[in-house]
Each structure stands twice: as C-alpha cells, then as structure tokens.
C-alpha atoms as a PDB file:
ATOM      1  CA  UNK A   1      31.272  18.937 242.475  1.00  0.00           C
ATOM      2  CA  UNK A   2      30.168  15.512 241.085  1.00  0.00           C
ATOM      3  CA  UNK A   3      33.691  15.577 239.392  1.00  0.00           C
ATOM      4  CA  UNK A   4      35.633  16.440 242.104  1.00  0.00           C
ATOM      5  CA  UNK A   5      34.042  13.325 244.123  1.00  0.00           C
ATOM      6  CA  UNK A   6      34.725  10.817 241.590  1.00  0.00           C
ATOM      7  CA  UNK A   7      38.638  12.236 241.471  1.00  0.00           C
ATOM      8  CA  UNK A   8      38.739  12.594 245.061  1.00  0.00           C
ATOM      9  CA  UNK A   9      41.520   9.699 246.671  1.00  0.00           C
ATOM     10  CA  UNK A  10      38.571   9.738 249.927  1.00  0.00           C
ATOM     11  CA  UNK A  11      35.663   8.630 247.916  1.00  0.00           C
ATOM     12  CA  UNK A  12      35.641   5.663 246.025  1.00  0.00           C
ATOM     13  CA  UNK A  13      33.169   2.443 246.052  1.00  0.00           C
ATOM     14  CA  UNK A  14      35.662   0.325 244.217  1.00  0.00           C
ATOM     15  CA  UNK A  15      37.576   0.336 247.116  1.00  0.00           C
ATOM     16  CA  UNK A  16      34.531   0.435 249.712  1.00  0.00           C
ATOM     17  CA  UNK A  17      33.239  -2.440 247.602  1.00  0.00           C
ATOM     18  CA  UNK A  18      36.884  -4.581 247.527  1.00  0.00           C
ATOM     19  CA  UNK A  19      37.567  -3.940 251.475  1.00  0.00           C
ATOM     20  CA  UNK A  20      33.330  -4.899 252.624  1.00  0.00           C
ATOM     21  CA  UNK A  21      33.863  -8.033 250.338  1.00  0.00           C
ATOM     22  CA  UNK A  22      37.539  -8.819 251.439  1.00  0.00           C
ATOM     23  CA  UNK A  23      36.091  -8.171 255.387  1.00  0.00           C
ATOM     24  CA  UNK A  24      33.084 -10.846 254.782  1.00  0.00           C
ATOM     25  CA  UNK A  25      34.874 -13.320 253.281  1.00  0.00           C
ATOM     26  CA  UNK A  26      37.628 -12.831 256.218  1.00  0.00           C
ATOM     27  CA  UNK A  27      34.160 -13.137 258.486  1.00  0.00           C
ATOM     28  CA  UNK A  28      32.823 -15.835 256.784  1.00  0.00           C
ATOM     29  CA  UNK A  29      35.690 -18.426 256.690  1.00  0.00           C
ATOM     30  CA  UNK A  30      36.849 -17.564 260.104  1.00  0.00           C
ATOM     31  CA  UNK A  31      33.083 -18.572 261.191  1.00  0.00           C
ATOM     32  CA  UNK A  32      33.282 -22.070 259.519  1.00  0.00           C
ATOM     33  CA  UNK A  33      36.676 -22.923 259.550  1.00  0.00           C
ATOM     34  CA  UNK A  34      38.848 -21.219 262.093  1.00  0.00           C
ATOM     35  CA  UNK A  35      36.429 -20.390 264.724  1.00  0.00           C
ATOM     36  CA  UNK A  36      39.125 -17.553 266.077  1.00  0.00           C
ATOM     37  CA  UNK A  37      36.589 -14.650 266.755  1.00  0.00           C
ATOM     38  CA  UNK A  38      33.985 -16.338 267.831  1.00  0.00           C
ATOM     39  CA  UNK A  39      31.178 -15.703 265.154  1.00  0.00           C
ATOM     40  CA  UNK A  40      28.086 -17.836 265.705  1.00  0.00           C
ATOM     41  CA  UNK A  41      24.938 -16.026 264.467  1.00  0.00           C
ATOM     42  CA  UNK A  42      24.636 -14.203 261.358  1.00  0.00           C
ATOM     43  CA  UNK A  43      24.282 -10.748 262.966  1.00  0.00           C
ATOM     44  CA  UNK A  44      27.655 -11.265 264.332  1.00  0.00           C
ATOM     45  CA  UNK A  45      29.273 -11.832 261.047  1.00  0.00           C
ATOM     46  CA  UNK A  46      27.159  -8.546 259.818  1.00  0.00           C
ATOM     47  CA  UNK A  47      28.854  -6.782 262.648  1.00  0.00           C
ATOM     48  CA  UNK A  48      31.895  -8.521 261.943  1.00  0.00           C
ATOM     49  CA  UNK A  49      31.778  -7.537 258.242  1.00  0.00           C
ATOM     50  CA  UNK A  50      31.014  -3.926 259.628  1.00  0.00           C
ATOM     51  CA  UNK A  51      33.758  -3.526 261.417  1.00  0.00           C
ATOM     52  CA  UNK A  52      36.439  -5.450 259.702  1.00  0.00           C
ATOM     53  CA  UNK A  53      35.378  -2.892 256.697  1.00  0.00           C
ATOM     54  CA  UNK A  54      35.011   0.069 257.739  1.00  0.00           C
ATOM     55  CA  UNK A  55      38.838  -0.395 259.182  1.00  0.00           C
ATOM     56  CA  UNK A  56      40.000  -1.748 256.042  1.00  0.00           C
ATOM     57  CA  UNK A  57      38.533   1.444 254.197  1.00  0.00           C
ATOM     58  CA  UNK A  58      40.093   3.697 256.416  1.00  0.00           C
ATOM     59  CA  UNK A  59      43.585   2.075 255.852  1.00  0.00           C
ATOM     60  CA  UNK A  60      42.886   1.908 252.549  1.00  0.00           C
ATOM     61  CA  UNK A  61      41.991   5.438 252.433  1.00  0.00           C
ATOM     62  CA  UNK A  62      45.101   6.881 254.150  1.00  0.00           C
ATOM     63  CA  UNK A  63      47.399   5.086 252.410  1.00  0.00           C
ATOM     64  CA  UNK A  64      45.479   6.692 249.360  1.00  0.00           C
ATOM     65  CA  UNK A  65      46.043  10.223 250.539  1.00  0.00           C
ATOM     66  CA  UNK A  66      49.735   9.314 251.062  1.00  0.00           C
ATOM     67  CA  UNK A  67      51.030   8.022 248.274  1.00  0.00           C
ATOM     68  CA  UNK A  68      48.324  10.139 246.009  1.00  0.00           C
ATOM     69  CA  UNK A  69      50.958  11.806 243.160  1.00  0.00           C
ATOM     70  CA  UNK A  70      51.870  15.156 243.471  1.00  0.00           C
ATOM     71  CA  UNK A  71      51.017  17.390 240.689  1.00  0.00           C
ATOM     72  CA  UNK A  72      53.879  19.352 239.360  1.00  0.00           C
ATOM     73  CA  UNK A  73      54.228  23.025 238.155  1.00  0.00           C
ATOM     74  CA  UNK A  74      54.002  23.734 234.539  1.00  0.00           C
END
C-alpha cells in the first residue's frame, strides 16, 4: 500500500511542498510590496498561504491525473 502511495500521481509532498512554498512567497511579497490582497497581520498571510496552496495543489494535482502516461499492453 505504502508503494502504491508513493507511485500514486494524487499523493506527493514534492509537489505539496513546491505549491505551499510558491503560495507564501506569492503571500509574502504581495504583503510588502504590492499590497493587492490586503495582507496585514501574519495570520492573514497563514490563511493566505492556506489557501493560495491548497488551490495550487489541486491544479497541480489534476493536471497530474491528466497528462499521467498511459501504460500500454504487452
């Protein structure tokens, strides 16, 4: 089962990892330099980070299921 986790295209914490840290630093210099969302305490950023994230994964995720490679017959 372990195996079929770490193969699976829905699991993986590379990309969990990637999308959290591509979502904070989106956060983060959108707090101090653009000032778009309007992020002013640090629990907003955290539910910033959340959000922006978890979406990210998701997108990430399907587009992982879709393109995954088809195995073919032998």
């Amino acid at each position: 089962m372990l195996e079929q986790m770490q193969a699976s295209a829905l699991f993986s914490i590379r990309r969990a990892v990637f999308t959290y840290c591509l979502a904070f630093l989106i956060s983060f210099s959108d707090r101090w330099l653009i000032q778009v969302l309007g992020i002013n305490t640090p629990e907003e950023l955290l539910i910033q980070t959340l959000v922006h994230g978890t979406g990210f994964y998701l997108g990430y995720t399907f587009t992982a299921l879709v393109t995954r490679p088809t195995r073919s017959p032998h």
